[in-house]
Protein backbone atom coordinates (compact mmCIF):
# COMPACT_ATOMS: atom_id res chain seq x y z
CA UNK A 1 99.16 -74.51 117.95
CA UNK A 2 99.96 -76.77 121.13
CA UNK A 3 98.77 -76.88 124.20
CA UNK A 4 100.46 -78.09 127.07
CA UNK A 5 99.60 -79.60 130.24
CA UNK A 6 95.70 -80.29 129.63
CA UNK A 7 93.55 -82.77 131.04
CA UNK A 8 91.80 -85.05 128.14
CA UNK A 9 89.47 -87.79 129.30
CA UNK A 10 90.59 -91.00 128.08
CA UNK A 11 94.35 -89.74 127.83
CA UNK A 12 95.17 -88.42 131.56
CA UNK A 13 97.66 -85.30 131.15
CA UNK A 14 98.96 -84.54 128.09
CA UNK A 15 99.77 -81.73 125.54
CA UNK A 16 97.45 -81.27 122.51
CA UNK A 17 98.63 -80.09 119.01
CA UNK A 18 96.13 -78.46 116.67
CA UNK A 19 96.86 -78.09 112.99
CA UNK A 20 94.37 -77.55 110.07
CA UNK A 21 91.39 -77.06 112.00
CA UNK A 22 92.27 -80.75 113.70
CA UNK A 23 93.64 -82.25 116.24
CA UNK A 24 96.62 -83.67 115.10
CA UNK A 25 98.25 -84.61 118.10
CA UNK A 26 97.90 -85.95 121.88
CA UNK A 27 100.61 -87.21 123.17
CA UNK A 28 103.07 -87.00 126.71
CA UNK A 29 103.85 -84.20 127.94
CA UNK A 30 107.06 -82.32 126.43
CA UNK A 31 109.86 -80.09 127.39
CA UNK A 32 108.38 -77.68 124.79
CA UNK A 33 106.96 -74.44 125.90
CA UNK A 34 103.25 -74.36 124.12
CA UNK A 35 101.35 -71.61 122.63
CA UNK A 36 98.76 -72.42 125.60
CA UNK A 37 99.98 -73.33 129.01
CA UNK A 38 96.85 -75.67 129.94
CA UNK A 39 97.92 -75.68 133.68
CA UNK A 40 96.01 -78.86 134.67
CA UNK A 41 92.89 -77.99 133.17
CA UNK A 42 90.36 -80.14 131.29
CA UNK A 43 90.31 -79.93 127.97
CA UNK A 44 87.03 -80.57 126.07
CA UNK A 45 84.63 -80.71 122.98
CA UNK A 46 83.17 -77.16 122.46
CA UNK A 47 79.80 -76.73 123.25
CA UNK A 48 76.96 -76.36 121.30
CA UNK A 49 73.71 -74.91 122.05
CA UNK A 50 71.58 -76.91 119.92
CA UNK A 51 68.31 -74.55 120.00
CA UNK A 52 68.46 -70.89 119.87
CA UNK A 53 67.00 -67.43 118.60
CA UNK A 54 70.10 -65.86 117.32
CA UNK A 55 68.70 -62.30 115.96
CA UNK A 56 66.14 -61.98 119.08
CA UNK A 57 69.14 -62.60 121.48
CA UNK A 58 70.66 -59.86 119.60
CA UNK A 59 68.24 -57.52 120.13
CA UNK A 60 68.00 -57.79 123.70
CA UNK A 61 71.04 -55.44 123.82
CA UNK A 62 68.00 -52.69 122.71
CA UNK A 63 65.40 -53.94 124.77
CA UNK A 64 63.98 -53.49 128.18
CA UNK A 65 63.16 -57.01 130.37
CA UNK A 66 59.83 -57.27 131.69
CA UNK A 67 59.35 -60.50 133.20
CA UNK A 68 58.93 -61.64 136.91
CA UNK A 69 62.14 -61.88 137.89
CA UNK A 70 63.24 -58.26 136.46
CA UNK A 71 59.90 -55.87 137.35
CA UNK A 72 57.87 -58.52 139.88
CA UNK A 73 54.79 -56.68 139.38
CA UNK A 74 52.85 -54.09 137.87
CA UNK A 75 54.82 -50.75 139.48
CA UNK A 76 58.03 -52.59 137.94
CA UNK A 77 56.34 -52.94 134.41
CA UNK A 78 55.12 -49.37 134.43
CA UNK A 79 58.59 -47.96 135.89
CA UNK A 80 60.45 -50.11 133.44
CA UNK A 81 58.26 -49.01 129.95
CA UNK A 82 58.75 -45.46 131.73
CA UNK A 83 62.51 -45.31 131.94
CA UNK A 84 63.26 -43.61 128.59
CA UNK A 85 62.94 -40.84 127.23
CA UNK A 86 58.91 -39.73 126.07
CA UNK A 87 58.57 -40.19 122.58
CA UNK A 88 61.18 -42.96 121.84
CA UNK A 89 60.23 -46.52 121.10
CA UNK A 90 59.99 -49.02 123.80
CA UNK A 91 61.22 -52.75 122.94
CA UNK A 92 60.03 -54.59 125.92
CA UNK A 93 60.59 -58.34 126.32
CA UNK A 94 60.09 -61.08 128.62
CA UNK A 95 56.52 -60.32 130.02
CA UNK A 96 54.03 -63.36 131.77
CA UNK A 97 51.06 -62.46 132.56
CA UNK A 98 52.14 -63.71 136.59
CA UNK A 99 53.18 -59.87 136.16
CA UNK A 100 50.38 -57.70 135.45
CA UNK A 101 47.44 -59.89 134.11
CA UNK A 102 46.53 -59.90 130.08
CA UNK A 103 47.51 -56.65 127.86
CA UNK A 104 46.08 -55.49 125.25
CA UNK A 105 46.98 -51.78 123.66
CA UNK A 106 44.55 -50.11 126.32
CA UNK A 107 46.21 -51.53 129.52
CA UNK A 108 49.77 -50.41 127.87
CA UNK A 109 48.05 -46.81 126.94
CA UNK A 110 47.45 -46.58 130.94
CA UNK A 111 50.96 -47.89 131.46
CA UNK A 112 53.07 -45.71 129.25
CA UNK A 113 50.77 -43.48 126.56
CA UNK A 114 53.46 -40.96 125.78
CA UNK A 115 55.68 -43.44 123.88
CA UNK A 116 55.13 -46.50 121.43
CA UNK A 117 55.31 -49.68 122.94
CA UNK A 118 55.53 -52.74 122.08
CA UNK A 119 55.59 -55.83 124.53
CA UNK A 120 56.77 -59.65 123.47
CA UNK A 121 55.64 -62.56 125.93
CA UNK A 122 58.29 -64.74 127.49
CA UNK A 123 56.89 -67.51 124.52
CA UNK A 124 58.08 -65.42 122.09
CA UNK A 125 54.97 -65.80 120.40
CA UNK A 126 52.88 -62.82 120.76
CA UNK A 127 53.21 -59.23 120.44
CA UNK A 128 51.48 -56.41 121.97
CA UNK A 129 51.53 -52.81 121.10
CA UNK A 130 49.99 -49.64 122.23
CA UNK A 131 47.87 -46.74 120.76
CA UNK A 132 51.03 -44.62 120.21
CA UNK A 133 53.32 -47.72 118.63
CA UNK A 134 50.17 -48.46 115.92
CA UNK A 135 49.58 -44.91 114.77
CA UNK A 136 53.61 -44.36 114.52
CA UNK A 137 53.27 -47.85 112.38
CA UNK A 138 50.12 -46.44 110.34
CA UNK A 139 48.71 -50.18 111.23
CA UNK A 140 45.04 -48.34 112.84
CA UNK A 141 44.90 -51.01 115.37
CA UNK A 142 44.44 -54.16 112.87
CA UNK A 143 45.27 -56.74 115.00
CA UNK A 144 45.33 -60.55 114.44
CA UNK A 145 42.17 -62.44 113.21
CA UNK A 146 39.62 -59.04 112.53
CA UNK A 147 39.97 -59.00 116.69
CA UNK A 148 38.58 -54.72 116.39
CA UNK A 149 42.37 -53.45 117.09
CA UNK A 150 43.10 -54.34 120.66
CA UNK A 151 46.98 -54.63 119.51
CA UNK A 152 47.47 -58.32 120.39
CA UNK A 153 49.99 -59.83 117.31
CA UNK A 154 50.10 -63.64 117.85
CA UNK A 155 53.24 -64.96 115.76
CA UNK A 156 53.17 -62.19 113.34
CA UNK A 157 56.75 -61.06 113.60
CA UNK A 158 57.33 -61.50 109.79
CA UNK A 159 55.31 -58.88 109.15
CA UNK A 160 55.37 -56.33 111.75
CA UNK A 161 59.23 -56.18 111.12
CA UNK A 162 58.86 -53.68 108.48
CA UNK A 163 56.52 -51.48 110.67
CA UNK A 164 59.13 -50.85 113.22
CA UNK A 165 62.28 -48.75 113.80
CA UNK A 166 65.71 -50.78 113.29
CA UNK A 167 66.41 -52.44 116.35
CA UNK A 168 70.67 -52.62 117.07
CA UNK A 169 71.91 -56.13 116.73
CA UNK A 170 74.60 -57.17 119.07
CA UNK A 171 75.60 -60.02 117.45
CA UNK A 172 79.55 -59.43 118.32
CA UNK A 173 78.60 -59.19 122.25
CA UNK A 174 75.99 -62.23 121.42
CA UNK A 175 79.35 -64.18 119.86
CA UNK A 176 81.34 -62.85 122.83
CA UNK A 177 79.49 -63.71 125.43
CA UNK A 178 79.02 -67.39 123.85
CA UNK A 179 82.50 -67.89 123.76
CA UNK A 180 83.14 -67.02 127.19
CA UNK A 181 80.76 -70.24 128.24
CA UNK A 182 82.82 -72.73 125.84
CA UNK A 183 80.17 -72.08 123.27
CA UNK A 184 81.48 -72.88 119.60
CA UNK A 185 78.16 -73.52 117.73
CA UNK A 186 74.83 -73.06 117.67
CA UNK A 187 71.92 -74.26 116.16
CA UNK A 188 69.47 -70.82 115.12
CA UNK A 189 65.91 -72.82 115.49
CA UNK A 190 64.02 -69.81 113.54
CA UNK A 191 60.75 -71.13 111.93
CA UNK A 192 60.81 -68.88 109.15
CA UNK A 193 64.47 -67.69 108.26
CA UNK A 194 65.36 -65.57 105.71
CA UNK A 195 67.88 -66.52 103.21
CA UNK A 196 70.10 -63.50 104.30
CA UNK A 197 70.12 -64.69 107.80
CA UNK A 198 73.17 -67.12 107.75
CA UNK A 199 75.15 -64.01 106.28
CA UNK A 200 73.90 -61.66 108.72
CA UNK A 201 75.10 -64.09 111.65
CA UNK A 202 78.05 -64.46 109.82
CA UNK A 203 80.07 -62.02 112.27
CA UNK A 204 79.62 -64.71 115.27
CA UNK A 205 82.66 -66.78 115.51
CA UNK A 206 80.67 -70.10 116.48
CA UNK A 207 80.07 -72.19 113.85
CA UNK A 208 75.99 -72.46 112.90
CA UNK A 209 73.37 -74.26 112.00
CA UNK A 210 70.21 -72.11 110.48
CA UNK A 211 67.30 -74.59 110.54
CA UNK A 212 65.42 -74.61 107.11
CA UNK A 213 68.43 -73.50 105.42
CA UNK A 214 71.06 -75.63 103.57
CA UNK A 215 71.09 -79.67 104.91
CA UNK A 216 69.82 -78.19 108.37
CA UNK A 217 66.43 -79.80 109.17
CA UNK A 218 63.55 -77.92 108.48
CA UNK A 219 61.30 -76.52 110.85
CA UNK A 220 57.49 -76.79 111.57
CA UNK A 221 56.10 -74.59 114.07
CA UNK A 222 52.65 -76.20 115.68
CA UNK A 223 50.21 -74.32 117.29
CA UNK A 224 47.25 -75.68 118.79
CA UNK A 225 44.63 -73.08 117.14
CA UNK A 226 46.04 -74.18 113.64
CA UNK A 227 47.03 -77.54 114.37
CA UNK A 228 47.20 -79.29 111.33
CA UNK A 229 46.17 -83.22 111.06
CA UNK A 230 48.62 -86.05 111.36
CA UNK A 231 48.13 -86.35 107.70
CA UNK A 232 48.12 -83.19 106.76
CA UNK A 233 51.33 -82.81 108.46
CA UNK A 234 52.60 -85.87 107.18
CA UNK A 235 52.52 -84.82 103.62
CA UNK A 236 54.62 -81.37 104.89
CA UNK A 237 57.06 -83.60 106.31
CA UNK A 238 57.25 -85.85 103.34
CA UNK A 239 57.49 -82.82 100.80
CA UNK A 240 60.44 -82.22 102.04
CA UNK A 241 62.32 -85.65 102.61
CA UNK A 242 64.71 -86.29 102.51
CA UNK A 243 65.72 -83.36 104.59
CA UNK A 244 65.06 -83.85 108.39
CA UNK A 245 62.49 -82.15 110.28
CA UNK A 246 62.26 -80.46 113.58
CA UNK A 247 59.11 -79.75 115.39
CA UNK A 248 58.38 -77.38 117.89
CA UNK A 249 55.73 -79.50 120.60
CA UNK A 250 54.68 -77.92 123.66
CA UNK A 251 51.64 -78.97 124.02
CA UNK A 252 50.59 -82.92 124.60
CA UNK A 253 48.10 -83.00 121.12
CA UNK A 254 51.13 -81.34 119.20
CA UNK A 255 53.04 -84.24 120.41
CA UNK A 256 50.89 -87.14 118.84
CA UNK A 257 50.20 -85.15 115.92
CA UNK A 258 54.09 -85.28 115.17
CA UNK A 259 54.31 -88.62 116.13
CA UNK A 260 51.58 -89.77 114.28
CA UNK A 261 53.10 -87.56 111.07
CA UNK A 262 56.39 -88.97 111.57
CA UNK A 263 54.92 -92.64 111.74
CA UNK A 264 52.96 -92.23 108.46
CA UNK A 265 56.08 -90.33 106.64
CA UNK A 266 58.63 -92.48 107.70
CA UNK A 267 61.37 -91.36 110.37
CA UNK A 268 64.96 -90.53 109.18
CA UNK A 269 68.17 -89.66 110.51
CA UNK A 270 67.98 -86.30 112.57
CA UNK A 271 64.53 -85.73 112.73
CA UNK A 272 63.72 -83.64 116.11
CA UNK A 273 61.27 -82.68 118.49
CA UNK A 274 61.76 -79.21 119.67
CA UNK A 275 60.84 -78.53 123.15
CA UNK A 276 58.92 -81.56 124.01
CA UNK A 277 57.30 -79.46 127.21
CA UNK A 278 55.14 -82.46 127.69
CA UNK A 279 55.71 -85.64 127.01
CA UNK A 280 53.32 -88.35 128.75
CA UNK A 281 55.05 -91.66 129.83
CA UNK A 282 53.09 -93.90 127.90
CA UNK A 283 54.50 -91.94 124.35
CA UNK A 284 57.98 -92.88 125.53
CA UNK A 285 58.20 -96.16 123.92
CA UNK A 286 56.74 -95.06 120.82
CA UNK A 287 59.31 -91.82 120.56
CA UNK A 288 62.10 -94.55 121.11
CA UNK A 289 60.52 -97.00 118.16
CA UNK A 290 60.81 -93.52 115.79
CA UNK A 291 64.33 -93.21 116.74
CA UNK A 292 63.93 -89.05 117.26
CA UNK A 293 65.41 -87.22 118.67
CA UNK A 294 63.86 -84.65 121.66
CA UNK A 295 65.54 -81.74 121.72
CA UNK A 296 64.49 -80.35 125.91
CA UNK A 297 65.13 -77.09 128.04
CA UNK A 298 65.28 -78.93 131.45
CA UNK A 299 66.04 -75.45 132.97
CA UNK A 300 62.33 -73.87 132.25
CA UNK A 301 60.54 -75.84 135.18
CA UNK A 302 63.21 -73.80 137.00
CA UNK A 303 63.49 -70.83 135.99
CA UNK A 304 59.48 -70.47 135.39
CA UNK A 305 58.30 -73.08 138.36
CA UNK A 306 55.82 -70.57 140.47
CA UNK A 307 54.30 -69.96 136.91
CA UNK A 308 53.98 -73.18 136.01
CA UNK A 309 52.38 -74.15 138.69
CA UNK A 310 49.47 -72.25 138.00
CA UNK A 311 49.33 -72.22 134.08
CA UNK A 312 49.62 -76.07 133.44
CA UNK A 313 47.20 -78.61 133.27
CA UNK A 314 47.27 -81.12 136.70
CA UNK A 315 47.49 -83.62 134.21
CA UNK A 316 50.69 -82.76 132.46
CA UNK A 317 52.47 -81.20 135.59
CA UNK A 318 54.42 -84.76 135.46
CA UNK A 319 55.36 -84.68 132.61
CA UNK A 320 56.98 -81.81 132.14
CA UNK A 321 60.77 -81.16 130.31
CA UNK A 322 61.39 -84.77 130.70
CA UNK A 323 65.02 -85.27 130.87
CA UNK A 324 65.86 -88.21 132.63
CA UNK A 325 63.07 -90.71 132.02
CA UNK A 326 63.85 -89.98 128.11
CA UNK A 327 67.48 -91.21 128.75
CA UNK A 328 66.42 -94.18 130.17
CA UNK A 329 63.92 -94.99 127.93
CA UNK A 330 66.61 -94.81 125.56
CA UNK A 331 65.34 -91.73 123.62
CA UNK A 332 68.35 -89.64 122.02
CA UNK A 333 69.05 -86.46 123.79
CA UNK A 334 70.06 -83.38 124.07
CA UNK A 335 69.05 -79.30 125.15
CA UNK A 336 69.51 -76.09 124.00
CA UNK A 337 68.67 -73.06 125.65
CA UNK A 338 66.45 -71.12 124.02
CA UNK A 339 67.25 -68.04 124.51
CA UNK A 340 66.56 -65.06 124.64
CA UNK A 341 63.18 -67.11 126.16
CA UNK A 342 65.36 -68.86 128.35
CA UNK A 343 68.58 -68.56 130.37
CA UNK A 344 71.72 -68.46 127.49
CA UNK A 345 74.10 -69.97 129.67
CA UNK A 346 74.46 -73.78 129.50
CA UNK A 347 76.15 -74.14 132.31
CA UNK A 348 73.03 -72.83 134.21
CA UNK A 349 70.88 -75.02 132.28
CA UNK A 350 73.21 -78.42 133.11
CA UNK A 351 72.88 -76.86 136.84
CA UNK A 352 69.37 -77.44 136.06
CA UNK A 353 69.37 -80.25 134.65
CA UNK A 354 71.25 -81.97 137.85
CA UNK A 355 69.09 -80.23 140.22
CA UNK A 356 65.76 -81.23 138.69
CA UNK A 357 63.00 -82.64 140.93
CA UNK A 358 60.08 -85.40 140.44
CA UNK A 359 62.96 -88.27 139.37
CA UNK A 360 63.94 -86.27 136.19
CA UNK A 361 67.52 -85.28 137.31
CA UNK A 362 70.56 -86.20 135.57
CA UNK A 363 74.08 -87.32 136.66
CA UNK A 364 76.93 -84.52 136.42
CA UNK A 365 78.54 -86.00 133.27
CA UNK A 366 75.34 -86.52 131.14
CA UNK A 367 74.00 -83.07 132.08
CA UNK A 368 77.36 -81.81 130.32
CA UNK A 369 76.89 -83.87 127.35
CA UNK A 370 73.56 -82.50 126.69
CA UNK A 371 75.61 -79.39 125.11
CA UNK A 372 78.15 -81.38 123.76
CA UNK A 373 76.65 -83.69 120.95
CA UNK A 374 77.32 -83.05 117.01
CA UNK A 375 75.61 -80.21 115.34
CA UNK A 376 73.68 -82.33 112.74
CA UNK A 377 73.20 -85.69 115.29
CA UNK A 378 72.91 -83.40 119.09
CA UNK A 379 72.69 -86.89 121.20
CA UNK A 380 75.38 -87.96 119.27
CA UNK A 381 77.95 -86.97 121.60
CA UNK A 382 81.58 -85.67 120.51
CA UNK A 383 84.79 -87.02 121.77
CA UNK A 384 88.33 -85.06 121.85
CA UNK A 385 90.63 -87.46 119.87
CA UNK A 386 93.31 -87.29 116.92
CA UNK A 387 91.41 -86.42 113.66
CA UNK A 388 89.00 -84.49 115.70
CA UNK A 389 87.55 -80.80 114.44
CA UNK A 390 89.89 -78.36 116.56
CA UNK A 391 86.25 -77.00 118.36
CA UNK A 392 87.53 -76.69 122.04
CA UNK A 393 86.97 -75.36 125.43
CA UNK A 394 89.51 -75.28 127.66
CA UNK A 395 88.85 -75.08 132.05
CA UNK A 396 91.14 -73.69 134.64
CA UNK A 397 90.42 -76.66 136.32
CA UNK A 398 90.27 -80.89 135.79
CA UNK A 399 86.80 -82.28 134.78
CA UNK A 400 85.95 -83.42 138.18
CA UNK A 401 86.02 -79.93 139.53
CA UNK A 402 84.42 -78.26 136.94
CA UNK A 403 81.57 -81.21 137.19
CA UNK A 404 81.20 -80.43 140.93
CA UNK A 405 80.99 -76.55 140.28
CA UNK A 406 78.74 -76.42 136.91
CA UNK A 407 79.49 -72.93 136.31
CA UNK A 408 80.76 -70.92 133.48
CA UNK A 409 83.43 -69.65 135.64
CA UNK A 410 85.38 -72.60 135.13
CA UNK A 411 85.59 -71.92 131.13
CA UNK A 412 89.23 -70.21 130.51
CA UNK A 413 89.69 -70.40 126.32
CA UNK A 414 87.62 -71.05 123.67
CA UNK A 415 88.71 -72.42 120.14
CA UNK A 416 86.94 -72.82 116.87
CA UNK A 417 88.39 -74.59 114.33
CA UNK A 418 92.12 -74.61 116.14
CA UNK A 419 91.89 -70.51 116.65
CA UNK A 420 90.95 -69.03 119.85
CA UNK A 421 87.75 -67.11 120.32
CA UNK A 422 88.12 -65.45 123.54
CA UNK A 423 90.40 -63.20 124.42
CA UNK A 424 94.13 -63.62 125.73
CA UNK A 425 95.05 -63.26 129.33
């Protein structure tokens, strides 16, 4: 393939010819008529969202949205877990509690009790079902930890799976959709991923990463309930070295528990922090020492500010989805989006990212490169040269402009692997 006429830093305008999977060629611009006409436009490194929930984002195509920006308050949750018919299922996703306080399975029997329902917080981490959804199950109620039945599941997703109709996976509109931001990979951060999962996301055209599969680093879900000791979690990180590991820290003790793991099992190439929600200054230097690398979501004081004004600590309101400061403090970087519990379009989270308050904001450029590091090494960032893998996204317009408008509107091709993704004009 070649295509003419692009924009490649480093190499002004130029055409670009793909062969193998590769970039095989950049050179001056020809006489020849290319398979692509790149107009002017940049042409860049595909994307790569470097921490996301595949299968949930899939099943949002079945679900209804609950949370404060699509019902507001409790007349939009009860309207929404209304709209279908009585009788069916109801896959509801998204909730805070900023909407209608706690639930348990008697506030949803108020809400809707001529259907099952079931209800997933925005964290992704807990589940909560009505009367209706655990007699259709044959479950009588038994919710986590002997708690009498109120129909509260915290992380229990493994299990309820099989107590629940099939929910319709969109994974060709998930793939779609991706490719239509500049998306060509992603990283699936799953804690507990079934061995059929890379072949079930095998129909997305983005290349993947399934975390505790393969070389992919493993993953360690903390929770603060069941948080184990640094040297408990130590050994789990050194049973499986040499294999990295990537933690999921939201929480300031799950933070120096992993570091304090890390430090006794020995750092190594790829190792991650997922989330890193709070991350107090004086950890900075030590995260640096380690060499890990802190995988952020700079867009959730954003897109959940009003919430979190309320539901975090004073203490760690500071210190919240550090992007910036990290940078500087020479910590490798790098974001995904973490959806479907966050916005799935990049560009909105570099937006984000640039726009952030408190000092934490990021220039244009490195807000872009946050998306655009190596699958394995994300804040090792990828450069378009000859030799390169052929995983592109090409803009209507030149970098500046797209810089200045951080939008996915500026995204006009897609290519994996030298073949194109999205569709032709």
């Amino acid at each position: 393939m070649l295509i003419t006429d692009v924009e490649v830093e480093g190499y002004g305008r130029v055409d670009v010819r793909l062969g193998g999977g590769r970039v095989v060629g950049i050179g001056r611009p020809g006489a020849r008529r290319g398979d692509v006409d790149g107009r002017g436009g940049a042409l860049l490194v595909g994307l790569h969202d470097h921490h996301v929930h595949l299968a949930a984002l899939a099943a949002e195509a079945a679900s209804v949205r609950v949370g404060p920006a699509e019902v507001g308050d409790r007349d939009g949750l009860v309207g929404a877990l209304r709209s279908g018919p009585p009788g069916e299922w109801v896959r509801a996703v998204g909730y805070h509690e900023s909407v209608a306080g706690e639930l348990d399975r008697w506030v949803l029997d108020d809400f809707a009790p001529d259907r099952p329902v079931r209800v997933q917080h925005r964290s992704g981490a807990l589940w909560v079902w009505n009367s209706a959804a655990l007699r259709a199950a044959g479950l009588d109620g038994g919710g986590h930890g002997g708690d009498g039945g109120d129909g509260r599941f915290w992380r229990e997703d493994e299990r309820l799976r099989g107590f629940t109709p099939p929910v319709r996976l969109d994974l060709r509109g998930v793939g779609a959709r991706a490719a239509a931001y500049g998306i060509t990979g992603f990283t699936n951060a799953d804690p507990h991923p079934g061995q059929d999962l890379p072949e079930l996301l095998s129909v997305l055209p983005q290349r993947l990463v399934v975390m505790g599969i393969g070389d992919a680093p493993v993953k360690f879900l903390l929770d603060d309930a069941t948080l184990p000791t640094p040297g408990e979690l130590a050994a789990s990180v050194a049973a499986v070295r040499p294999r990295p590991v990537a933690v999921h820290c939201v929480t300031r003790v799950q933070l120096l528990v992993t570091l304090l793991a890390l430090e006794e099992a020995g750092p190594v190439a790829g190792d991650r922090i997922e989330h890193g929600s709070v991350i107090p200054a004086e950890t900075m230097p030590w995260l640096a020492r380690l060499g890990v690398t802190v995988v952020t979501q700079p867009h959730f004081p954003v897109e959940r500010g009003r919430e979190y004004a309320t539901d975090v600590d004073p203490d760690d309101q500071a210190h919240l989805y550090r992007c910036r400061s990290l940078a500087e403090a020479g910590i490798p970087l790098a974001a995904g989006t973490d959806a479907p519990y966050g916005s799935a379009d990049p560009w909105a989270v570099m937006r984000a990212a640039v726009e952030r308050s408190g000092g934490e904001a990021v220039a244009r450029r490195a807000a872009l490169d946050l998306f655009a590091g190596e699958p394995q090494r994300p804040s090792r960032v990828k450069r378009l040269a000859v030799g390169s893998v052929a995983d592109l996204c090409l803009l209507h317009v030149p970098l500046k402009e797209a810089l200045d408008l951080m939008s996915a509107d500026v995204v006009r091709a897609t290519f994996v692997g030298g073949r194109r993704i999205t569709p032709p004009e």
